[in-house]
Structure formats: structure tokens, C-alpha cells
N, C-alpha and C. Protein backbone atom coordinates (compact mmCIF):
# COMPACT_ATOMS: atom_id res chain seq x y z
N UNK A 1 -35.04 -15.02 -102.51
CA UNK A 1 -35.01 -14.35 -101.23
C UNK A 1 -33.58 -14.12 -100.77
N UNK A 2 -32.76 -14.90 -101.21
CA UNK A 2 -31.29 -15.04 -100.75
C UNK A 2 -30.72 -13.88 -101.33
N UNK A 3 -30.84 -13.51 -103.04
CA UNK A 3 -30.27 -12.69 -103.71
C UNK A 3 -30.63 -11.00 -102.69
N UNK A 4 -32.08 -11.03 -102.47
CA UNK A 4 -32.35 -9.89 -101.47
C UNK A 4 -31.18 -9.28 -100.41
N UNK A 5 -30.84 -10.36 -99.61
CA UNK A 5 -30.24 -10.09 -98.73
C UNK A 5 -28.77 -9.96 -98.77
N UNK A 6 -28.21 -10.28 -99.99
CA UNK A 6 -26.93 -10.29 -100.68
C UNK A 6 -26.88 -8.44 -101.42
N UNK A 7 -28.36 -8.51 -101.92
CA UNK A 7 -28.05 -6.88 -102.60
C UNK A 7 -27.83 -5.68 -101.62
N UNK A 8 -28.98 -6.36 -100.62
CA UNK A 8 -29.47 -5.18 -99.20
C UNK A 8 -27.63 -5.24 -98.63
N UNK A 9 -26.72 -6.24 -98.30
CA UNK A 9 -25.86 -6.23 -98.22
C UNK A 9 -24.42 -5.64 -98.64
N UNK A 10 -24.78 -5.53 -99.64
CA UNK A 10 -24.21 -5.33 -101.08
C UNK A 10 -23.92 -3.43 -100.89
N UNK A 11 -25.20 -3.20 -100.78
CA UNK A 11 -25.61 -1.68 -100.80
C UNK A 11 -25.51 -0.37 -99.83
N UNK A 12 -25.34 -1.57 -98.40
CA UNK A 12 -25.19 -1.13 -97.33
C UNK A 12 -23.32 -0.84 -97.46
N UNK A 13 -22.51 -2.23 -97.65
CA UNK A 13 -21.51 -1.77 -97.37
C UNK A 13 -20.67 -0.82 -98.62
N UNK A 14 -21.63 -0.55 -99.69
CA UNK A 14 -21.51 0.37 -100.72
C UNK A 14 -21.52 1.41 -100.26
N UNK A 15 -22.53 2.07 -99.33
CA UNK A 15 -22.99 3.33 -98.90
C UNK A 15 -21.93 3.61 -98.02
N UNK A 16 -21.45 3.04 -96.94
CA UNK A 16 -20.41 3.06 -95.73
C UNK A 16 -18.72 3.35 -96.75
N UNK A 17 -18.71 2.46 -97.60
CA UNK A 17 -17.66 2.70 -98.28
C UNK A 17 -17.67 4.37 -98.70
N UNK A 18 -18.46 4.05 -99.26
CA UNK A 18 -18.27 6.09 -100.06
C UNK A 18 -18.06 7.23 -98.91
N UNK A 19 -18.60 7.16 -97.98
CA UNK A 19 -19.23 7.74 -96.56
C UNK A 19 -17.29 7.42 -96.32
N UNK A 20 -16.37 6.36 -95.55
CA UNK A 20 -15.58 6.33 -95.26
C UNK A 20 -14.29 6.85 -96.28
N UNK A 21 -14.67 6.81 -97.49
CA UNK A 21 -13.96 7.17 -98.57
C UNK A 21 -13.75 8.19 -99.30
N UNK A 22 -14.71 9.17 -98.74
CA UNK A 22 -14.67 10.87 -99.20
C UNK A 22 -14.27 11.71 -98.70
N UNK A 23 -14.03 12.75 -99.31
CA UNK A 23 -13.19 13.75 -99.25
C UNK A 23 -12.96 14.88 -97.60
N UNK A 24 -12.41 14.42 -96.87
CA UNK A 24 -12.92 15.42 -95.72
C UNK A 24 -12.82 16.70 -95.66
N UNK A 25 -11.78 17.49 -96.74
CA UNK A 25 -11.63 18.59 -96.45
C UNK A 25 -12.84 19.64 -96.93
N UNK A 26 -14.08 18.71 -97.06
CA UNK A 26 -14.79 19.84 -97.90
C UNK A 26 -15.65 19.91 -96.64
N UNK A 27 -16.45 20.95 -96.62
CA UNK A 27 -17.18 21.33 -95.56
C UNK A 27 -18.73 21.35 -95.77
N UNK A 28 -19.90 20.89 -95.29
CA UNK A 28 -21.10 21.27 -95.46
C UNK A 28 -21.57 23.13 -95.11
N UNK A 29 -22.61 23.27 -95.47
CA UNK A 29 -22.80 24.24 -95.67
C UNK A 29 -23.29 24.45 -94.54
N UNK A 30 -22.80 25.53 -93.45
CA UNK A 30 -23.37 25.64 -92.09
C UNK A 30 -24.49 26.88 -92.20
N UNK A 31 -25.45 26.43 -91.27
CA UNK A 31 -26.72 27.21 -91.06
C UNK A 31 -26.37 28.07 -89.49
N UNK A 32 -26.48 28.98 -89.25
CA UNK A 32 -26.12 30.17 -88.24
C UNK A 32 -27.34 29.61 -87.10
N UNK A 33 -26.89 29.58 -85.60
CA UNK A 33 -28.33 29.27 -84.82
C UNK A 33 -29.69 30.09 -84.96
N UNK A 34 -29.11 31.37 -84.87
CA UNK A 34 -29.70 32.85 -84.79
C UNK A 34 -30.54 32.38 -85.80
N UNK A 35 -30.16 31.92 -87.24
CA UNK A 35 -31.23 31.72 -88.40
C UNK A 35 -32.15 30.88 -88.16
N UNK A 36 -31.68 29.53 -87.20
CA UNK A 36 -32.87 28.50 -87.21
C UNK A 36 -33.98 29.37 -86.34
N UNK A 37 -33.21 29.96 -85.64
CA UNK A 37 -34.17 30.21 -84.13
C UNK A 37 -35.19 31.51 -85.23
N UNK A 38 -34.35 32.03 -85.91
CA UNK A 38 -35.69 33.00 -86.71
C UNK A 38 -36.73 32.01 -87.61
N UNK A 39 -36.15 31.26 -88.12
CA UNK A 39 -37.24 30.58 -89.10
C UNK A 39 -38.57 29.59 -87.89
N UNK A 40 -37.79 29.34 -86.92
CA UNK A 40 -38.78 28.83 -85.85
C UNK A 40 -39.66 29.28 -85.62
N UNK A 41 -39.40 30.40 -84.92
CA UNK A 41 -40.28 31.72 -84.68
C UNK A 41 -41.45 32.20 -85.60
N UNK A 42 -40.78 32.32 -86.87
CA UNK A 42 -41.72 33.06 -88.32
C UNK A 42 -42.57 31.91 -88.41
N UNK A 43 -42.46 30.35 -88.46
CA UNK A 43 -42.88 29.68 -88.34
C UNK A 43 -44.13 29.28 -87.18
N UNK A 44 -43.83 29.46 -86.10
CA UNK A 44 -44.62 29.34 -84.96
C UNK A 44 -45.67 30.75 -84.92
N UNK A 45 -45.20 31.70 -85.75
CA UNK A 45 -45.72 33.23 -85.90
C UNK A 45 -47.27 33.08 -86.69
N UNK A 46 -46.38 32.11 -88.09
CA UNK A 46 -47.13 32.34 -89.02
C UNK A 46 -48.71 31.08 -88.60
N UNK A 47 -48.35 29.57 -88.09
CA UNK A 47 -49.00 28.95 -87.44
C UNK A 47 -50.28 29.58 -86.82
N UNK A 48 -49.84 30.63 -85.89
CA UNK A 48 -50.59 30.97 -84.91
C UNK A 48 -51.83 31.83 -85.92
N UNK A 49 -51.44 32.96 -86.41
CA UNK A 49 -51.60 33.63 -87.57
C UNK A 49 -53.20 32.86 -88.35
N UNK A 50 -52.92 31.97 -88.42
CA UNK A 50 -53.35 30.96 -89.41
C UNK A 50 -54.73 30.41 -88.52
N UNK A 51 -54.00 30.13 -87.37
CA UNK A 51 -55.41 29.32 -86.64
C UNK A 51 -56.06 30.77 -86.14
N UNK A 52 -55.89 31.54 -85.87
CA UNK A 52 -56.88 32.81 -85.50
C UNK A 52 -57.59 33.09 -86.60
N UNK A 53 -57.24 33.23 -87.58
CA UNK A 53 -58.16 33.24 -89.08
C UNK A 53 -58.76 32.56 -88.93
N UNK A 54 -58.73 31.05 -89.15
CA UNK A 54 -59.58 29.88 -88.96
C UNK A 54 -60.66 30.30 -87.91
N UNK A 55 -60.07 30.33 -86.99
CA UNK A 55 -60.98 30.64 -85.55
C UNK A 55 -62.31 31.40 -85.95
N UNK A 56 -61.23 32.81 -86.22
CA UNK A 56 -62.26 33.32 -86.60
C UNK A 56 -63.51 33.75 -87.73
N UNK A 57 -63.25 33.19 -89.13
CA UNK A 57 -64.25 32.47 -90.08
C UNK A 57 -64.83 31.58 -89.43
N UNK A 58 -64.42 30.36 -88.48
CA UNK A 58 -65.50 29.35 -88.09
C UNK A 58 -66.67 30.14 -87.14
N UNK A 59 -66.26 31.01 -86.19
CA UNK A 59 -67.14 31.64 -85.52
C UNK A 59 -68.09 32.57 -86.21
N UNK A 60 -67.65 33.11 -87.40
CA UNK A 60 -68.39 34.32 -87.85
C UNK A 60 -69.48 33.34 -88.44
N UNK A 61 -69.55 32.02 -89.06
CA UNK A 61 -70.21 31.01 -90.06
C UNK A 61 -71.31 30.31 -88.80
N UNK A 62 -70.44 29.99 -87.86
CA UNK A 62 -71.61 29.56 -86.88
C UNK A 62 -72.24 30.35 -86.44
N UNK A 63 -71.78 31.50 -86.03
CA UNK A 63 -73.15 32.90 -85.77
C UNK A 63 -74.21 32.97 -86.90
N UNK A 64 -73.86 32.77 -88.42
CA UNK A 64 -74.66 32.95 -89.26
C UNK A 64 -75.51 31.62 -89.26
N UNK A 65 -75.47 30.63 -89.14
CA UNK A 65 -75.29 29.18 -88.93
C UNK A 65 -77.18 29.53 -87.51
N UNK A 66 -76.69 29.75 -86.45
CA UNK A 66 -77.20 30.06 -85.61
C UNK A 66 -78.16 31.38 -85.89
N UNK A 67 -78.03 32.23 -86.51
CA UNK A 67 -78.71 33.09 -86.15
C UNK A 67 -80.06 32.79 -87.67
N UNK A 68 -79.64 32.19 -88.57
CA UNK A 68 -80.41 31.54 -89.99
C UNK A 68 -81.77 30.65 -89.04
N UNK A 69 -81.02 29.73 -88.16
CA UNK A 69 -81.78 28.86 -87.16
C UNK A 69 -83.26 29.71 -86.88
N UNK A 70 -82.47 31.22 -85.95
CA UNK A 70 -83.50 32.03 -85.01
C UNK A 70 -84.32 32.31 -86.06
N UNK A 71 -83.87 32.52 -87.18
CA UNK A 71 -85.13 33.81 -88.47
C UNK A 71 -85.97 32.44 -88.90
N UNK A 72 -84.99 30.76 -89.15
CA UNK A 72 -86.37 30.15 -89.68
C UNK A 72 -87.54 29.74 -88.70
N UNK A 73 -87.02 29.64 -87.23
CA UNK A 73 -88.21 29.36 -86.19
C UNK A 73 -89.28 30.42 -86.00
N UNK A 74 -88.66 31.67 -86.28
CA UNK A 74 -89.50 32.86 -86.32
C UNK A 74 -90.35 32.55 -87.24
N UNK A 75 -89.55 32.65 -88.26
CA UNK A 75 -90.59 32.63 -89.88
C UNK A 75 -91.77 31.54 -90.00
N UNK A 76 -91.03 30.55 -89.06
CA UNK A 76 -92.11 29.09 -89.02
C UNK A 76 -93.27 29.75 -88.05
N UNK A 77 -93.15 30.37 -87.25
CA UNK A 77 -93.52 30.06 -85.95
C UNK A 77 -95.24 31.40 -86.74
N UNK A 78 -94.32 32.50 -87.12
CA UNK A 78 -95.36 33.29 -87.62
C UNK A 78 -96.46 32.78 -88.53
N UNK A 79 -95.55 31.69 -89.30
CA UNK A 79 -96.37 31.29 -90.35
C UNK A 79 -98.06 30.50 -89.85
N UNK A 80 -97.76 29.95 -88.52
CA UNK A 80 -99.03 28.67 -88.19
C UNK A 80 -99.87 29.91 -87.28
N UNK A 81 -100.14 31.14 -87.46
CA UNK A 81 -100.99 31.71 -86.38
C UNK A 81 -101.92 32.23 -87.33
């Protein structure tokens, strides 16, 4: 259990080292706001998109769902006279 906390130790101030020890002049690769705010959007677009489909297959299935109901009570109902 001891060795655990020696590696977890170990690894942590490994990670901080490299992190304090690299190169600053290099730059990450910057993302433009304008771009996030589009991928948000296309995102929240496509979401929406998605549940109206849904919506509307679940409704068209329960009408059929429901209306299968009305033809077998009919069909029953004709059948006992």
C-alpha cells in the first residue's frame, strides 16, 4: 500500500515537472469564438432536428397503435351478433 502512494507521488510530481519544463514558445492551436458558437448552434440545430423526427414516428405508431385498437373492438364486437 505504501509503494502506491510513493508511485501516485512519483507521477504526480513527474507530470508537474514536464508541464513546468516545456517549451513555452510553442503555441496551442487556437479555435476562433465565431467557430465554437457555429458548431453550438449546428449542434443544438441538429438535436432539435432529431427529436421532431422522433416525435413524430412516435405519434404516427401510436395513431396506428390506437386506431388497430378501434378495427379490433369493431371486428370483435361484429363478430358476437
Amino acid at each position: 500500500m505504501a509503494h502506491n502512494k510513493y508511485l501516485i507521488v512519483w507521477l504526480f510530481f513527474l507530470c508537474n515537472s514536464a508541464v513546468a519544463f516545456a517549451d513555452n514558445t510553442s503555441s496551442c492551436y487556437r479555435i476562433e469564438p465565431w467557430t465554437i458558437v457555429g458548431i453550438i448552434f449546428a449542434d443544438v440545430f441538429l438535436t432539435l432536428i432529431i427529436v421532431a423526427i422522433t416525435y413524430r414516428c412516435a405519434s404516427i405508431r401510436r395513431e396506428k397503435v390506437e386506431n388497430a385498437d378501434k378495427v379490433y373492438m369493431n371486428v370483435r364486437a361484429n363478430c358476437k351478433k
